[in-house]
Protein backbone atom coordinates (compact mmCIF):
# COMPACT_ATOMS: atom_id res chain seq x y z
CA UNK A 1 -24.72 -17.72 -2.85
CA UNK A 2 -25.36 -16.80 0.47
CA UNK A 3 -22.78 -15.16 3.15
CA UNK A 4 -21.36 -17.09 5.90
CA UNK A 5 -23.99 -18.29 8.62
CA UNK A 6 -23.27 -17.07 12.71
CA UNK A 7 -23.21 -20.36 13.63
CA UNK A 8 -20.26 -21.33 11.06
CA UNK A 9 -18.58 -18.07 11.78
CA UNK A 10 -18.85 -17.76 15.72
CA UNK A 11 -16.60 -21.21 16.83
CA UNK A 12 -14.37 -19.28 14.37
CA UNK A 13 -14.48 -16.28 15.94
CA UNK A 14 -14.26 -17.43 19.72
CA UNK A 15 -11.06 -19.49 19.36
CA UNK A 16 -9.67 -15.86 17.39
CA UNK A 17 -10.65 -14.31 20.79
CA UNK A 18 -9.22 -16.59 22.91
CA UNK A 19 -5.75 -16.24 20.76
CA UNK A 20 -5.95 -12.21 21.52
CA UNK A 21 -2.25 -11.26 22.95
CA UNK A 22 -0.71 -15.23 22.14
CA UNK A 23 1.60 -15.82 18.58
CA UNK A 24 -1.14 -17.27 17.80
CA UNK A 25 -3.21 -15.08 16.85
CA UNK A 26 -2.33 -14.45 13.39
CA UNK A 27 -2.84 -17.88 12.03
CA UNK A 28 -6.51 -18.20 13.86
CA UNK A 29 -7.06 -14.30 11.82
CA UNK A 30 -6.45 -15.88 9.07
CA UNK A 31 -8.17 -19.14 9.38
CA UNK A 32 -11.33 -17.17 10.24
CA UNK A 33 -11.20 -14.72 7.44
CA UNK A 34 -10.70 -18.14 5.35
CA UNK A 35 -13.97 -18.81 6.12
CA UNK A 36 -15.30 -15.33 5.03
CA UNK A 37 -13.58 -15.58 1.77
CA UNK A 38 -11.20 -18.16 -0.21
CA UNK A 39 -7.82 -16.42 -0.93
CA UNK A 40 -4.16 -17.15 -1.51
CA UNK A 41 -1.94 -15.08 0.72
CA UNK A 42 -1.88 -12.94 3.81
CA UNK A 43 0.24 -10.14 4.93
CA UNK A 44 0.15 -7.62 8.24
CA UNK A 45 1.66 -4.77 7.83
CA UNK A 46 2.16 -2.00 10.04
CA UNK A 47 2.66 2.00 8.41
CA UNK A 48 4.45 4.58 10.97
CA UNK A 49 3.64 7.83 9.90
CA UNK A 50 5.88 8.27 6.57
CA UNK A 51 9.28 6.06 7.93
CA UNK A 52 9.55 2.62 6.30
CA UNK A 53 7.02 0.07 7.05
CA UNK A 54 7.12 -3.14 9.46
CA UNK A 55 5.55 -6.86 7.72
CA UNK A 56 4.46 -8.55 11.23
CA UNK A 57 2.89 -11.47 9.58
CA UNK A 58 2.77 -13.26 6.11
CA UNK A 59 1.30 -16.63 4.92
CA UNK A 60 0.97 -17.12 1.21
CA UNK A 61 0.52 -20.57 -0.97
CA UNK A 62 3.21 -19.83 -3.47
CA UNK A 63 6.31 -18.24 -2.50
CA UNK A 64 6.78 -15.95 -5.42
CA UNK A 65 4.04 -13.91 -4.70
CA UNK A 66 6.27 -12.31 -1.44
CA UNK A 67 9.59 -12.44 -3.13
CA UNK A 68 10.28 -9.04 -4.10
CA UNK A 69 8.68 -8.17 -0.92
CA UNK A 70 11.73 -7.48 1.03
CA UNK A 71 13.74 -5.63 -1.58
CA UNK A 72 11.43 -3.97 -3.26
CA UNK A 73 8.97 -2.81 -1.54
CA UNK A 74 10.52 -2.34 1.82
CA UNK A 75 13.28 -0.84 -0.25
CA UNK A 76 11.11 1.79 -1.23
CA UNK A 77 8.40 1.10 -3.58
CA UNK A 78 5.83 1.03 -0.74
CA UNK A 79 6.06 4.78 -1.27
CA UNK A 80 4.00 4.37 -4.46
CA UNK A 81 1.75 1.94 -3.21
CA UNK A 82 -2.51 2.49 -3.01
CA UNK A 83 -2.91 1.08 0.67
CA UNK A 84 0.01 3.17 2.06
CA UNK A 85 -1.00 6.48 0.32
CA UNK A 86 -4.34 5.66 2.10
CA UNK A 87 -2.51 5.52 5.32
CA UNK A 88 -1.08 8.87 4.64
CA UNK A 89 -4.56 10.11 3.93
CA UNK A 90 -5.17 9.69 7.68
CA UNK A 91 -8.13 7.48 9.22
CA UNK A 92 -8.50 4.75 7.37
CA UNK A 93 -10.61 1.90 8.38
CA UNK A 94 -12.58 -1.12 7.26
CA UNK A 95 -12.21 -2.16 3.94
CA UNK A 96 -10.49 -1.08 1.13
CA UNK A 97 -9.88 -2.86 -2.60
CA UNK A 98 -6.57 -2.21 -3.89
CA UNK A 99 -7.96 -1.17 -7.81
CA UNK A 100 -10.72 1.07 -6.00
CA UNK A 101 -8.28 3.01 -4.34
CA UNK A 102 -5.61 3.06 -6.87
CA UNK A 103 -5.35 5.82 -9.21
CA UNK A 104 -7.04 5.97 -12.30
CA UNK A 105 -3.52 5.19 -14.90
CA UNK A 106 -1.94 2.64 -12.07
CA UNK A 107 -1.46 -0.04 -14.46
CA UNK A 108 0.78 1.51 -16.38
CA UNK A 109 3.11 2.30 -13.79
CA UNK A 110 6.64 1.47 -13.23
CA UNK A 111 5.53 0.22 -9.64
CA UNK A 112 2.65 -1.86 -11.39
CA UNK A 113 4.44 -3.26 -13.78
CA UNK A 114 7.74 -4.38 -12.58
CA UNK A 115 6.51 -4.66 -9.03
CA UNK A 116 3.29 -5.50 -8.68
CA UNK A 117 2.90 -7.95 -11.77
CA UNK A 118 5.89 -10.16 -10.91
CA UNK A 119 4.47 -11.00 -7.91
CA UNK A 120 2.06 -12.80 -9.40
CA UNK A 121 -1.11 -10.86 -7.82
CA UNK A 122 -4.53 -10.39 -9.12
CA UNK A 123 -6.68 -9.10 -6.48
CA UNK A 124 -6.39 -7.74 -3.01
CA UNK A 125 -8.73 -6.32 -0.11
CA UNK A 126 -7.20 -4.89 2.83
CA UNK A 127 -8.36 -4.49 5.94
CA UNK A 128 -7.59 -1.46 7.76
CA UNK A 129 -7.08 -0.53 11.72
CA UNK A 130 -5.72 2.17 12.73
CA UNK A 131 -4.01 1.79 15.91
CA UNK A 132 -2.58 5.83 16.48
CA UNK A 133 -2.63 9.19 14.74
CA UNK A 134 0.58 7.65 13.11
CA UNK A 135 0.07 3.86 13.04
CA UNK A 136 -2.04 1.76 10.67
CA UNK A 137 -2.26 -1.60 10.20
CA UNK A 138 -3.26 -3.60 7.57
CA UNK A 139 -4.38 -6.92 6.55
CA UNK A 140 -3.79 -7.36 3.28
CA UNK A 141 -5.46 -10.73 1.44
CA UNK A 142 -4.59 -11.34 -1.99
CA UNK A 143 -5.92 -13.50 -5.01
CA UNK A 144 -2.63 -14.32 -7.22
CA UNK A 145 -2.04 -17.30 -9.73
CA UNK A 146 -1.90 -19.92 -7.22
CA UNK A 147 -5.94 -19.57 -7.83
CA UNK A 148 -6.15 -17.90 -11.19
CA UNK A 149 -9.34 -15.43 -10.31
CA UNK A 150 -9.67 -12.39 -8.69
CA UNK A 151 -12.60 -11.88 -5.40
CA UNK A 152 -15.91 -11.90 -6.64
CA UNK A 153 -18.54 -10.14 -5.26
CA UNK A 154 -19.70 -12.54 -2.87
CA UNK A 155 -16.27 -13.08 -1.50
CA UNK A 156 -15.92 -9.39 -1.18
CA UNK A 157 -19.45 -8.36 0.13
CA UNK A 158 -18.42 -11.38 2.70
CA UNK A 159 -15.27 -9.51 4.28
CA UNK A 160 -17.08 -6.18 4.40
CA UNK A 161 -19.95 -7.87 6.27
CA UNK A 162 -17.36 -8.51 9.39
CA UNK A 163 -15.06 -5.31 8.74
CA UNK A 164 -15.54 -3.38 12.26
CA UNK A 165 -15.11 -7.06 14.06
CA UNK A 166 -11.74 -7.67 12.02
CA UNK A 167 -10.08 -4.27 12.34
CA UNK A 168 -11.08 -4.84 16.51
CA UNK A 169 -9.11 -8.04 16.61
CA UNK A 170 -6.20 -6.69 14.97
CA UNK A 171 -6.27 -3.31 17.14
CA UNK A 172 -6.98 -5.40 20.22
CA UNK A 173 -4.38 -7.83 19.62
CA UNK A 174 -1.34 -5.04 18.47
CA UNK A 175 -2.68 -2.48 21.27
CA UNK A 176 0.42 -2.24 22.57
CA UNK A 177 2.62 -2.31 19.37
CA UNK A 178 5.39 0.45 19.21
CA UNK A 179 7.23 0.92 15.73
CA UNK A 180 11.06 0.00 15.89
CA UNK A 181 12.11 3.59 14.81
CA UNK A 182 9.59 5.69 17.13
CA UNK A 183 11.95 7.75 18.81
CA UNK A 184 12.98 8.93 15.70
CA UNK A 185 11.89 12.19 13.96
CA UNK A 186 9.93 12.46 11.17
CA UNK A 187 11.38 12.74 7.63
CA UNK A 188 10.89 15.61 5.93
CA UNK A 189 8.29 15.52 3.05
CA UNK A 190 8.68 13.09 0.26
CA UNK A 191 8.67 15.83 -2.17
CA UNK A 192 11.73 17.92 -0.53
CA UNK A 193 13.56 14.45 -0.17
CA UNK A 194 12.87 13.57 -4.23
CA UNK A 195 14.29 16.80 -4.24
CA UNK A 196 17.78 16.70 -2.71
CA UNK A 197 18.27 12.96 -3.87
CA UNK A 198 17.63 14.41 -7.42
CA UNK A 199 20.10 17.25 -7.21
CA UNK A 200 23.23 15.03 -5.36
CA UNK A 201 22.74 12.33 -8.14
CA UNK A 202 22.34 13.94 -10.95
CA UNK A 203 22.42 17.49 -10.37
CA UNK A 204 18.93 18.09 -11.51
CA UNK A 205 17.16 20.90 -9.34
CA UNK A 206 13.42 20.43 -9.52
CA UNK A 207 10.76 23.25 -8.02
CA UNK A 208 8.61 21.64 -5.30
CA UNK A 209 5.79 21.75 -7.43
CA UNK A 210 7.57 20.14 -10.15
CA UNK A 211 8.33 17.23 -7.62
CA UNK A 212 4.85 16.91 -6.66
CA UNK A 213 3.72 16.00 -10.16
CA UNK A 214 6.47 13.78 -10.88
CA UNK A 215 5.11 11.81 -7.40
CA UNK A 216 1.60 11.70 -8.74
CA UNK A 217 2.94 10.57 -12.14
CA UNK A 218 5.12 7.74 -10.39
CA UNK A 219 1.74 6.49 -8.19
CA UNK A 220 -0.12 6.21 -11.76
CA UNK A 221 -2.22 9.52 -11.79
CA UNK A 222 -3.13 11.10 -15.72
CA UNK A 223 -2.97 14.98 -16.09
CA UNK A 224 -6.15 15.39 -15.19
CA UNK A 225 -6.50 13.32 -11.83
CA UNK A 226 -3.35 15.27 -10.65
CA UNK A 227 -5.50 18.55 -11.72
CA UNK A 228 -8.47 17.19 -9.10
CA UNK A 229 -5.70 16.87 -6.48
CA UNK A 230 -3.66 19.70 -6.62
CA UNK A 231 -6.70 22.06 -7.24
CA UNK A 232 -4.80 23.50 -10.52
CA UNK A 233 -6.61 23.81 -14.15
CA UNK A 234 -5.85 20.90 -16.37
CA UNK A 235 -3.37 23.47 -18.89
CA UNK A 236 -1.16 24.31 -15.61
CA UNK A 237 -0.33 20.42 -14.82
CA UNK A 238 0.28 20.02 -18.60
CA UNK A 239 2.89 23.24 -17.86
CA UNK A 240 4.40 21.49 -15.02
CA UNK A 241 4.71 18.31 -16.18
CA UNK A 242 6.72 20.01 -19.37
CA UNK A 243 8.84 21.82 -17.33
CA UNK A 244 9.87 18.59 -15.31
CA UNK A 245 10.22 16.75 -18.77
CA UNK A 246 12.57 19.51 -20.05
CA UNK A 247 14.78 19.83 -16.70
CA UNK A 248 15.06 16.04 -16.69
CA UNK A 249 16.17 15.52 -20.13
CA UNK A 250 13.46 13.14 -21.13
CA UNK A 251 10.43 12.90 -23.12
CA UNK A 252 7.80 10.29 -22.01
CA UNK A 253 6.31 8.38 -18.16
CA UNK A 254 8.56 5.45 -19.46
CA UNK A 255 12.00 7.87 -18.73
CA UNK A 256 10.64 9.53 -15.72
CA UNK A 257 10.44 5.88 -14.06
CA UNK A 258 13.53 4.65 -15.34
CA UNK A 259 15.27 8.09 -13.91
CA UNK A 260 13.34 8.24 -10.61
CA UNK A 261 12.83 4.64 -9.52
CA UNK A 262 16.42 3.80 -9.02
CA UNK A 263 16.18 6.92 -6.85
CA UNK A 264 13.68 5.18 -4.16
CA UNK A 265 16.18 3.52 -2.13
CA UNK A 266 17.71 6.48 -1.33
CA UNK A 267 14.37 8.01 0.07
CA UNK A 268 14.02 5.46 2.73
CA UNK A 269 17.54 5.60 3.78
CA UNK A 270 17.27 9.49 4.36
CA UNK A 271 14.57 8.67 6.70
């Protein structure tokens, strides 16, 4: 099947123009993406540095998919998320897939699994702008089980075709965006915040180190992928990861989430 033809696509893309700096905008985005590739929802989100993140748009076809969206992850499971750990990474554009960026035991995450799955998703590509050293924004279009299917790879090879003309609408059109909490400082690192939260609830004192692989555990990473990360042999992650077993009184992933997830909340508020 071939990709969408300039002479479908540019009417599309002249009225998006024309809707640069108007509220309309988003909905003639989305309309022209529509026409890239068939999918089910749309959100715009916008990532400041490491404070909580800002939804600016949403469209979806069933409600369900966006329900935990509020609570959840704005409550603090966006810290666990693919797309905004790719933020973090710094200078992200274009085109990302959520399962090619995710880490290689994300499915059987807490976040994946009670997060992710009740909202009904099956697919998503983002696309990525990055406005400032500390701002990204991203367009996030999802497949859920209003359609039943995940993109396939004409639908995706479609949206990459038009990446660097998507990501300059949405930095052209948000140019002069300015995150709500700018003025304030920066939090300190997720790790020293895990930390403290960790030690006033339930008087557990973790090593920074030890906090660091109980992060990568929580995002869905296996021994050996937080090995690659943190530069350390395969036998020392197996030694921390013991260690922050022992301290925590548990013995498995499945305790580790149920200790730390309740914990989340708490990390965005200290920001």
């Amino acid at each position: 099947m071939e990709l969408v033809t300039r002479n479908e696509y540019d009417p599309l893309l002249a009225s998006t123009i024309m809707a640069l700096a108007t509220p309309e905008l988003p909905q003639h985005f989305s309309r022209l993406v529509k026409h890239l590739t068939a999918f089910d929802n749309l959100i715009i989100i916008a990532y400041h540095g490491e404070q909580r993140p800002a939804v600016l748009y949403r469209e979806y076809t069933d409600p369900v998919v966006y329900l935990p969206m509020d609570s959840q992850y704005l409550g603090g499971a966006y810290l666990l998320a693919p797309f905004y750990r790719e933020h973090l990474r710094g200078g992200a554009e274009g085109i990302r897939r959520l399962m090619d960026v995710a880490p290689d035991h994300f499915r059987r995450t807490h976040y994946y699994k009670h997060y992710y799955q009740q909202t009904t998703l099956l697919d998503e590509i983002a696309v990525f702008a990055r406005l400032t050293e500390n701002v990204t924004l991203t367009a996030c279009f999802g497949k859920d089980r209003s359609s039943g299917k995940p993109f396939n790879k004409r639908e995706r090879e479609a949206v990459e075709q038009y990446a660097a003309t998507l990501s300059g609408l949405m930095k052209k059109h948000w140019q002069d965006y300015r995150p709500p909490d700018a003025m304030k400082a920066a939090p300190a690192p997720l790790e020293e915040r895990l930390q403290e939260v960790l030690n006033q609830e339930h008087r557990i004192r973790l090593s920074p180190r030890q906090a660091e692989v109980a992060l990568f555990i929580l995002r869905g990473h296996s021994s050996l992928s937080i090995s690659l990360h943190l530069g350390l042999s395969l036998q020392t992650v197996k030694v921390f990861r013991r260690q922050l077993y022992a301290k925590c009184s548990i013995s498995s992933q499945a305790e580790l989430f149920a200790l730390l997830m309740p914990l989340f909340a708490r990390l965005t508020a200290a920001e």
